[in-house]
Protein backbone atom coordinates (compact mmCIF):
# COMPACT_ATOMS: atom_id res chain seq x y z
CA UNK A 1 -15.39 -13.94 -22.21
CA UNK A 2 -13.67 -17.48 -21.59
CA UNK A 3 -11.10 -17.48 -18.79
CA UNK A 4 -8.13 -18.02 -21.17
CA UNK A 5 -9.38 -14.83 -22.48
CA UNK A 6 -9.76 -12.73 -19.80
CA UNK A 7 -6.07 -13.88 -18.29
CA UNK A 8 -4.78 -12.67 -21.45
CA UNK A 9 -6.83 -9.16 -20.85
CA UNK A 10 -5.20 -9.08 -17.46
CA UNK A 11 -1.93 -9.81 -18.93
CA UNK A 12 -1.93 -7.22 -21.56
CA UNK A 13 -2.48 -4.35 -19.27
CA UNK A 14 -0.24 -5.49 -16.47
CA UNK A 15 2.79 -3.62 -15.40
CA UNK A 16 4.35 -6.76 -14.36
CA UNK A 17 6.24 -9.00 -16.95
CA UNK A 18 4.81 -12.46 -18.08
CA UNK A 19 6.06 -14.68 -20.81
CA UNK A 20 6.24 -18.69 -22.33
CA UNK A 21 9.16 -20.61 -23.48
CA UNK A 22 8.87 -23.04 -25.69
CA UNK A 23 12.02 -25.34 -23.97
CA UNK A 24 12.08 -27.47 -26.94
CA UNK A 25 12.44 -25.10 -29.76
CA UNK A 26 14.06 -22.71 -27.75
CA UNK A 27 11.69 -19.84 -28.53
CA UNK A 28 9.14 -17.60 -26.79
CA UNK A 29 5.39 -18.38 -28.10
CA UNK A 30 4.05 -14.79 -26.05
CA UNK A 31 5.88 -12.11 -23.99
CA UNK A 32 3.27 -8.92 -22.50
CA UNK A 33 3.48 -5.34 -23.87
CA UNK A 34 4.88 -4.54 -20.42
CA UNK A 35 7.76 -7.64 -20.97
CA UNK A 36 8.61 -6.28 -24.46
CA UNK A 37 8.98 -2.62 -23.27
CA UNK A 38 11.55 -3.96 -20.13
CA UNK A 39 13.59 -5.96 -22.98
CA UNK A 40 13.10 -2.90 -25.49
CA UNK A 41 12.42 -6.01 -27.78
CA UNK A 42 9.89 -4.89 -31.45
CA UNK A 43 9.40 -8.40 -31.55
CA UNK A 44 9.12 -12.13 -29.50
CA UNK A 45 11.13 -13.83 -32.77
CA UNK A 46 14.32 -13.84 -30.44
CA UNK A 47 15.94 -16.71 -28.99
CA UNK A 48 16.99 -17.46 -25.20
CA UNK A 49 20.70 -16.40 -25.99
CA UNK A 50 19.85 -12.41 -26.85
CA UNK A 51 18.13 -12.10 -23.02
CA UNK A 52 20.59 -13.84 -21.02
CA UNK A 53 23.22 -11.59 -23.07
CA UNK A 54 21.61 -9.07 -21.12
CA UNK A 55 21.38 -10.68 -17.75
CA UNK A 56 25.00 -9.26 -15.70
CA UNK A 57 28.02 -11.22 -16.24
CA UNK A 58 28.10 -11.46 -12.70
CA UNK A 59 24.19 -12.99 -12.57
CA UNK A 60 24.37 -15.32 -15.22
CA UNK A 61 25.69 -18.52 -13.92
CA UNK A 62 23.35 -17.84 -10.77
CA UNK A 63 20.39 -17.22 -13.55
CA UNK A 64 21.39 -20.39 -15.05
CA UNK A 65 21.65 -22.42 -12.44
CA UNK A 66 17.49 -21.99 -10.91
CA UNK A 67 16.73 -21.95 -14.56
CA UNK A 68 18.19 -25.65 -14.33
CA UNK A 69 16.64 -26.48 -10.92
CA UNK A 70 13.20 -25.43 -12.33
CA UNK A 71 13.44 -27.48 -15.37
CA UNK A 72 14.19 -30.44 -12.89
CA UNK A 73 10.89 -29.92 -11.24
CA UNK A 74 12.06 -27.96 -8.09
CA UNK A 75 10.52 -25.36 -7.03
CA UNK A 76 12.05 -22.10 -7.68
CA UNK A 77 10.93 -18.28 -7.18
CA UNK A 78 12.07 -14.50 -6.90
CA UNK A 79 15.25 -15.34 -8.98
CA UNK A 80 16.80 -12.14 -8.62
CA UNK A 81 19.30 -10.81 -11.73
CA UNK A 82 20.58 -7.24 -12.84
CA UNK A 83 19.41 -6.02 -16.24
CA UNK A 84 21.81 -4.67 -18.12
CA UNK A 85 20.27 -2.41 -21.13
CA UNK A 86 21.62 0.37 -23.31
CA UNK A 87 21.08 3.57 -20.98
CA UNK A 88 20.51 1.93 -17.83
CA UNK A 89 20.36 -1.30 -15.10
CA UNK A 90 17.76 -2.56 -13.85
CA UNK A 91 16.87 -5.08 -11.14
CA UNK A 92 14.42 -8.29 -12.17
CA UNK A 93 12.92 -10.44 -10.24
CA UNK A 94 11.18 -13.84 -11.75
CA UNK A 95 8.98 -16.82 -10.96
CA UNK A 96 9.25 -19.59 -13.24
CA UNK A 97 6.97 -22.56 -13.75
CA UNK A 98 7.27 -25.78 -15.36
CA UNK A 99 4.58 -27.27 -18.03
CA UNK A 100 5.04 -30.60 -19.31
CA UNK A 101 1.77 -31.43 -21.49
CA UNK A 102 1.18 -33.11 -24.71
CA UNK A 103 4.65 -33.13 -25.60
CA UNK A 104 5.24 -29.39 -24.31
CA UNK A 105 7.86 -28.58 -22.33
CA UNK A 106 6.82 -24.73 -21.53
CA UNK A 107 8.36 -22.14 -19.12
CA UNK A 108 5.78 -19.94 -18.22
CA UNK A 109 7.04 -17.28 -15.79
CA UNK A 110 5.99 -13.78 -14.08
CA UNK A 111 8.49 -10.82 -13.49
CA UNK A 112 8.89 -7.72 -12.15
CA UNK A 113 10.69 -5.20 -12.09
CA UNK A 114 11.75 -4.27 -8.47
CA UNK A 115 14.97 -1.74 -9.08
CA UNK A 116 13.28 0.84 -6.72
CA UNK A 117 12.80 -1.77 -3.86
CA UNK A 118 16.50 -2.59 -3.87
CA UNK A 119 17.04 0.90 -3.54
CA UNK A 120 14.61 1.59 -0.53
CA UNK A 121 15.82 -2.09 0.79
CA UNK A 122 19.86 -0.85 0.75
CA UNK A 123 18.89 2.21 2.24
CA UNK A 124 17.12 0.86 5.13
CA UNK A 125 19.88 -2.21 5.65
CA UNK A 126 22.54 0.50 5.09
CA UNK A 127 20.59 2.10 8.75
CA UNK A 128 20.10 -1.19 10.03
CA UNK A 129 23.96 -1.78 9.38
CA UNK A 130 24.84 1.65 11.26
CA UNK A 131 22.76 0.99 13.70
CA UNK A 132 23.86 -1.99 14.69
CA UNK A 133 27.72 -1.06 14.87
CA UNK A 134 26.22 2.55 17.05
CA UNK A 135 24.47 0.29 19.40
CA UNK A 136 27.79 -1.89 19.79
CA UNK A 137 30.53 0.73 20.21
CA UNK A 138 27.93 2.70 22.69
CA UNK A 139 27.94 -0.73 24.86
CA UNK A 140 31.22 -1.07 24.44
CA UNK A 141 32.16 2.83 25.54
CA UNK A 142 29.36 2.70 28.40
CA UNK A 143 30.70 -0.96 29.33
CA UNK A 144 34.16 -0.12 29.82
CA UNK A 145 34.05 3.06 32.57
CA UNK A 146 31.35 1.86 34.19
CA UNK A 147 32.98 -0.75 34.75
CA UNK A 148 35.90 0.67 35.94
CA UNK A 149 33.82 2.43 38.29
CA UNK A 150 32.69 -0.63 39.89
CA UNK A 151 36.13 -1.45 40.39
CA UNK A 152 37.03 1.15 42.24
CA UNK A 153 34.19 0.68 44.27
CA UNK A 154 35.31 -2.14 45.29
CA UNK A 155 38.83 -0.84 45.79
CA UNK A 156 37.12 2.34 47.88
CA UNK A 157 35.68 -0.32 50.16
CA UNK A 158 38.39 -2.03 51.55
CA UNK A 159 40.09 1.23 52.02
CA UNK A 160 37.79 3.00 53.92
CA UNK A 161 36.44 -0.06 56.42
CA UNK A 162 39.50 1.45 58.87
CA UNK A 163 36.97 4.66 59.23
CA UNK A 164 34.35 2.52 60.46
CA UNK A 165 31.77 5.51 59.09
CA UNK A 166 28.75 4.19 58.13
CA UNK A 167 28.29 7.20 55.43
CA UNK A 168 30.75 5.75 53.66
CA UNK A 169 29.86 2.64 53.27
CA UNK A 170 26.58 3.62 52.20
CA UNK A 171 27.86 5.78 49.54
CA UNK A 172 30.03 3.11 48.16
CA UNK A 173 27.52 0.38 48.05
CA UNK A 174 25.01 2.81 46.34
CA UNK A 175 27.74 3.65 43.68
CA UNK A 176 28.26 -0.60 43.58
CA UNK A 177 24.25 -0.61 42.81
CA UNK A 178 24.32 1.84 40.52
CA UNK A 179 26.93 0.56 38.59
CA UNK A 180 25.98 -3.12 38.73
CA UNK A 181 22.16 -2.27 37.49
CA UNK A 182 24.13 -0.24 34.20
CA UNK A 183 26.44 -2.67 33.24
CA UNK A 184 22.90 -5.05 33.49
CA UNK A 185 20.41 -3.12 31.71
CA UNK A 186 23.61 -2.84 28.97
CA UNK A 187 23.68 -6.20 28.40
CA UNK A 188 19.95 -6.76 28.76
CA UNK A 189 19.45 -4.36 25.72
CA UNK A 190 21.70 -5.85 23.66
CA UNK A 191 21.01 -9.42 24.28
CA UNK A 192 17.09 -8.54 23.82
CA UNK A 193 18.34 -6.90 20.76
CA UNK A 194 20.39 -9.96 19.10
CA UNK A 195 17.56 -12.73 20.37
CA UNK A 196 14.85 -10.68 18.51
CA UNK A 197 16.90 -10.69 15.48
CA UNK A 198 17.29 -14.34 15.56
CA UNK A 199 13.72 -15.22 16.42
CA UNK A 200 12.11 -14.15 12.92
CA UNK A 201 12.08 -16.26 10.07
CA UNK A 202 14.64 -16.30 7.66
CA UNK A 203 14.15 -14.15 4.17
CA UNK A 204 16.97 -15.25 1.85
CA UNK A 205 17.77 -12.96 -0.87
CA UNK A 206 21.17 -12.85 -3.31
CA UNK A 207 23.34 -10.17 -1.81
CA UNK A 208 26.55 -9.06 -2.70
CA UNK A 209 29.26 -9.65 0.49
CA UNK A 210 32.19 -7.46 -0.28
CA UNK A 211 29.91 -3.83 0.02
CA UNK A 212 28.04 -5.12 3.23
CA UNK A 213 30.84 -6.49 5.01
CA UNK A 214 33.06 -3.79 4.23
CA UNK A 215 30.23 -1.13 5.64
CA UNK A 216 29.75 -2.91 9.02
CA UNK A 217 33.20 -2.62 9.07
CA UNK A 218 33.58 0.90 7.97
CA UNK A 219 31.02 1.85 10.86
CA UNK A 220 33.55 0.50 13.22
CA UNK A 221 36.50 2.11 11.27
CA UNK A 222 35.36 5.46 11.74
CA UNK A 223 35.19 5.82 15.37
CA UNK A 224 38.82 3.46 15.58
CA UNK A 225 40.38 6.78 17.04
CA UNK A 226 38.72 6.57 20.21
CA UNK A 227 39.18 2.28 20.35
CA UNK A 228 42.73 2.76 18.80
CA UNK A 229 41.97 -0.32 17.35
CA UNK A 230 42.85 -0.80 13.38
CA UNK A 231 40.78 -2.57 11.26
CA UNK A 232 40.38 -3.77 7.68
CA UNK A 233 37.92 -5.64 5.79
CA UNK A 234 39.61 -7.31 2.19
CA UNK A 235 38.35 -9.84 -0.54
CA UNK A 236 39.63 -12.08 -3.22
CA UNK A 237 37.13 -10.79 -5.35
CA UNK A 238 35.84 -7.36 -6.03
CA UNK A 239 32.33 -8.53 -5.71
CA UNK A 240 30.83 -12.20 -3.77
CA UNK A 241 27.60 -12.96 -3.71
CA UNK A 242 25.44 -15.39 -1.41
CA UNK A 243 22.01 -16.03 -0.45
CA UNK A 244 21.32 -14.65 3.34
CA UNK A 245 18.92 -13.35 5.28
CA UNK A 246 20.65 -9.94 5.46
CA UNK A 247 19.55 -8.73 8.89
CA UNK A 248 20.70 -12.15 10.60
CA UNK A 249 23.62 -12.49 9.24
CA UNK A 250 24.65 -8.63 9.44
CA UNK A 251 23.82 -9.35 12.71
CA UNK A 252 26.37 -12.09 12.66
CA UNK A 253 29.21 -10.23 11.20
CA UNK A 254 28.16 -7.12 13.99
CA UNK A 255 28.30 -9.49 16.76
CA UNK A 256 32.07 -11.41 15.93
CA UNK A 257 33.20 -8.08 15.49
CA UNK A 258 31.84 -6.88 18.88
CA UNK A 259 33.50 -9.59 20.71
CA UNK A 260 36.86 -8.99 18.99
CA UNK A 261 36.67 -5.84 20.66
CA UNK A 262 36.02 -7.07 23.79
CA UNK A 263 39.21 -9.06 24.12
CA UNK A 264 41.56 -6.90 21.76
CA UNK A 265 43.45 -4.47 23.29
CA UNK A 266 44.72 -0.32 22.16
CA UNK A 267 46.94 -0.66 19.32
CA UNK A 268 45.52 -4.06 18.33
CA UNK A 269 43.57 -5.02 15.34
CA UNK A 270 40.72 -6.70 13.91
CA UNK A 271 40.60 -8.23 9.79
CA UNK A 272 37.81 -9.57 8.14
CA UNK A 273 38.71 -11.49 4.92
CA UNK A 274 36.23 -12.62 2.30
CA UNK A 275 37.03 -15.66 -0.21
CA UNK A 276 35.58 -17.34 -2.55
CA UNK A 277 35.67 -21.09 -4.21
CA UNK A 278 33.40 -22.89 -6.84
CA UNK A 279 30.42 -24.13 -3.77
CA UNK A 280 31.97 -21.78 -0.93
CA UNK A 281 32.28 -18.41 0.33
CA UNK A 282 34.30 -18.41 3.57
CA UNK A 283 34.94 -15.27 5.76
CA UNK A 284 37.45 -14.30 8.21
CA UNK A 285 37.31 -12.10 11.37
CA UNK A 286 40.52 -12.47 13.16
CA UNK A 287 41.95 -10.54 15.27
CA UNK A 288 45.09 -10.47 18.04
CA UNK A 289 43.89 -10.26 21.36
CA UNK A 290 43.72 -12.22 24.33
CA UNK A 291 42.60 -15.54 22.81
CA UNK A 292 40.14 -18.20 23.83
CA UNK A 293 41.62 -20.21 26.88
CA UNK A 294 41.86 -24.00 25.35
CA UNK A 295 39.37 -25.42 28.05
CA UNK A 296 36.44 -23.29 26.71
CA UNK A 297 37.02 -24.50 23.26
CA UNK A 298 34.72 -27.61 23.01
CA UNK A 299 32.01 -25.09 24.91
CA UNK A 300 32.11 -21.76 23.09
CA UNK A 301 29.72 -22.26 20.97
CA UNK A 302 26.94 -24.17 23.86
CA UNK A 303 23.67 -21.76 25.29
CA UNK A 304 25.04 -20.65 28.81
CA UNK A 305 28.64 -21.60 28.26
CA UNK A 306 31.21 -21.75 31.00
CA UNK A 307 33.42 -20.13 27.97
CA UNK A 308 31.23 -16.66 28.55
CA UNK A 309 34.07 -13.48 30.36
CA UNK A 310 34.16 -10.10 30.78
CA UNK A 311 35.51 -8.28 28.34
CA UNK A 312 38.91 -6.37 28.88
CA UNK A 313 37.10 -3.19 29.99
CA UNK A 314 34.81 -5.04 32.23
CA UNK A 315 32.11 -5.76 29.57
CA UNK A 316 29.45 -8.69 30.35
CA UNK A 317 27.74 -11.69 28.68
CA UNK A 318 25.42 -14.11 29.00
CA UNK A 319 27.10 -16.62 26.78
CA UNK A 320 24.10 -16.82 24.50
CA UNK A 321 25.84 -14.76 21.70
CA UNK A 322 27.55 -17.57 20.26
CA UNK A 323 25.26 -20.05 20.55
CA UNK A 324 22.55 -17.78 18.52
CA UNK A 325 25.47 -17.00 15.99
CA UNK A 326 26.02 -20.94 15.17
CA UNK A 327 22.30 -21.28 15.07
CA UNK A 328 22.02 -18.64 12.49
CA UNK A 329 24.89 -19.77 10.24
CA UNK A 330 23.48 -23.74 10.31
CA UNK A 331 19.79 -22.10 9.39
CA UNK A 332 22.01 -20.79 6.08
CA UNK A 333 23.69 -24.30 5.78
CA UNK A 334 26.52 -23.20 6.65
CA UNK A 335 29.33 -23.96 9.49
CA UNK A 336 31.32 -21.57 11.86
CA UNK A 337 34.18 -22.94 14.03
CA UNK A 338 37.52 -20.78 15.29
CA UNK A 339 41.30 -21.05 15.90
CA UNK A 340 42.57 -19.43 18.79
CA UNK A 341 45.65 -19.27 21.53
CA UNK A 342 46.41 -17.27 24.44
CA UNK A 343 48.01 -13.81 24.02
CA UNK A 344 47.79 -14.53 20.20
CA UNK A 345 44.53 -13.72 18.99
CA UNK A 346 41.36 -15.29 17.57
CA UNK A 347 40.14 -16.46 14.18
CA UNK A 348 36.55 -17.31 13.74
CA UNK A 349 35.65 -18.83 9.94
CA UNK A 350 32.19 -18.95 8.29
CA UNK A 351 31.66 -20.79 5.35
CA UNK A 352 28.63 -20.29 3.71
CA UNK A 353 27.19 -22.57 0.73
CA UNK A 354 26.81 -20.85 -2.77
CA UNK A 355 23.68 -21.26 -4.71
């Protein structure tokens, strides 16, 4: 058998979804068994217009816009949509390819469909989510009476130096050790955590904001009684999609809402705010602590910044937090940058690019 022939074999028996486009007569000149049984199509007489009916509203003008890149010559692959069909929805994900020959102007592309992925993939970044917030709040809880502790330590010692008993003294300097080597091995954790996160290479995928977001958030919400903090997480839109490496910038999100807590005290309260514009998707997490003095402002953001404090319960950092952060947002193409005054709170803004 000739090559041609045997790629058609392989085609025919595939489970994965190939077609060709004719671009200039806007028709498809072959679609697989397996493509025609995704579409529930009898037939390949159709025209462009019936699928992309079927593509979600909310997909289309992102479907539309890599099928333009691709007929421009870029280079474009796992284009992600929702399927919408009669009894169900199912996710796609394609690889187009260009052909220009003898006139031709062919899409030839490859699809599959990868529905139960994005299930197992939510369920494992709805974990990941959870246990990022866990690992947070625990640092945070640990953070704060331990370091009270070595506060008092330090208040113990300069009371009991009119005993002149060396006991004493050894007893507080122990409980200074102990609590010094916590508070480190804390913040060790977490910062090995966060630079691990930001040391793989990005994986981009269309996600929807709004759900993830507001789940970070949630995990926060439902332990508020104990930081008698209030928060809430609102959008413009019901649903706001952008490309991002989910991990990295969950990790993101995590992290601005860690530090909020740091430097909001009980009763106060943290918002996130998503919104959306034609190229932009800009989100909000404010919140009305202590504020950012104004001579760290030109630093905050710099690996081993003089900005770095304690947090209000005695919490630590290394000041590489939001240096990583801005790193990760500019590997997205997008920008981060804050408003903030004394004893009236913080606002950091990310604005990320659409497709």
């Amino acid at each position: 058998m000739e090559i041609s022939n045997l790629l058609v074999y392989l085609s025919e028996r595939s489970p994965r979804l190939f077609f060709i486009f004719d671009l200039n007569e806007d028709r498809f000149i072959y679609m697989n068994p397996s493509c025609m049984t995704f579409f529930g199509l009898a037939s390949i007489d159709i025209r462009s217009r019936l699928l992309l009916h079927m593509v979600h509203p909310e997909d289309r003008r992102y479907v539309l816009f890599k099928l333009r890149e691709c007929i421009d010559g870029n280079t474009v692959s796992d284009v992600e949509c929702r399927i919408q069909r009669s009894d169900n929805e199912r996710w796609l994900s394609t690889t187009p390819y260009l052909l220009n020959e003898n006139g031709q102007h062919l899409l030839i592309g490859i699809a599959e469909d990868v529905t139960n992925y994005k299930e197992i993939a939510e369920v494992l970044n709805n974990h990941n989510s959870k246990k990022n917030a866990i690992l947070n709040i625990l640092a945070h809880d640990l953070a704060g009476p331990i370091g009270a502790i070595g506060n008092i330590s330090d208040l113990l010692a300069k009371g009991a130096r009119r005993f002149e008993d060396p006991s004493i003294d050894r007893y507080i300097a122990l409980i200074d050790r102990i609590t010094k080597k916590s508070l480190k091995l804390i913040r060790d954790f977490l910062n090995q955590e966060f630079l691990e996160t930001a040391d793989v290479q990005l994986v981009k995928k269309r996600v929807e904001l709004v759900s993830k977001i507001s789940l970070a958030g949630q995990e926060y919400f439902d332990m508020q009684d104990g930081l008698q903090i209030t928060f809430s997480c609102r959008s413009s839109k019901e649903r706001i999609f952008a490309e991002i490496d989910e991990d990295k910038f969950m990790q993101v999100i995590n992290n601005l809402i860690s530090n909020s807590l740091k430097f909001t005290p009980k009763n106060g309260s943290i918002d996130v705010y998503l919104t959306e514009s034609k190229k932009q998707v800009l989100i909000t997490v404010a919140d009305n602590g202590i504020g950012i003095p104004k001579k760290y402002h030109t630093t905050l953001f710099e690996k081993f910044t003089n900005a770095r404090r304690s947090g209000l319960n005695g919490e630590q950092s290394t000041g590489l937090g939001m240096s990583i952060i801005k790193t990760i947002i500019e590997w997205h193409k997008g920008k981060i940058w804050f408003d903030s005054e004394e004893n009236k709170g913080t606002k950091f803004y990310i604005e990320l690019p659409k497709v």
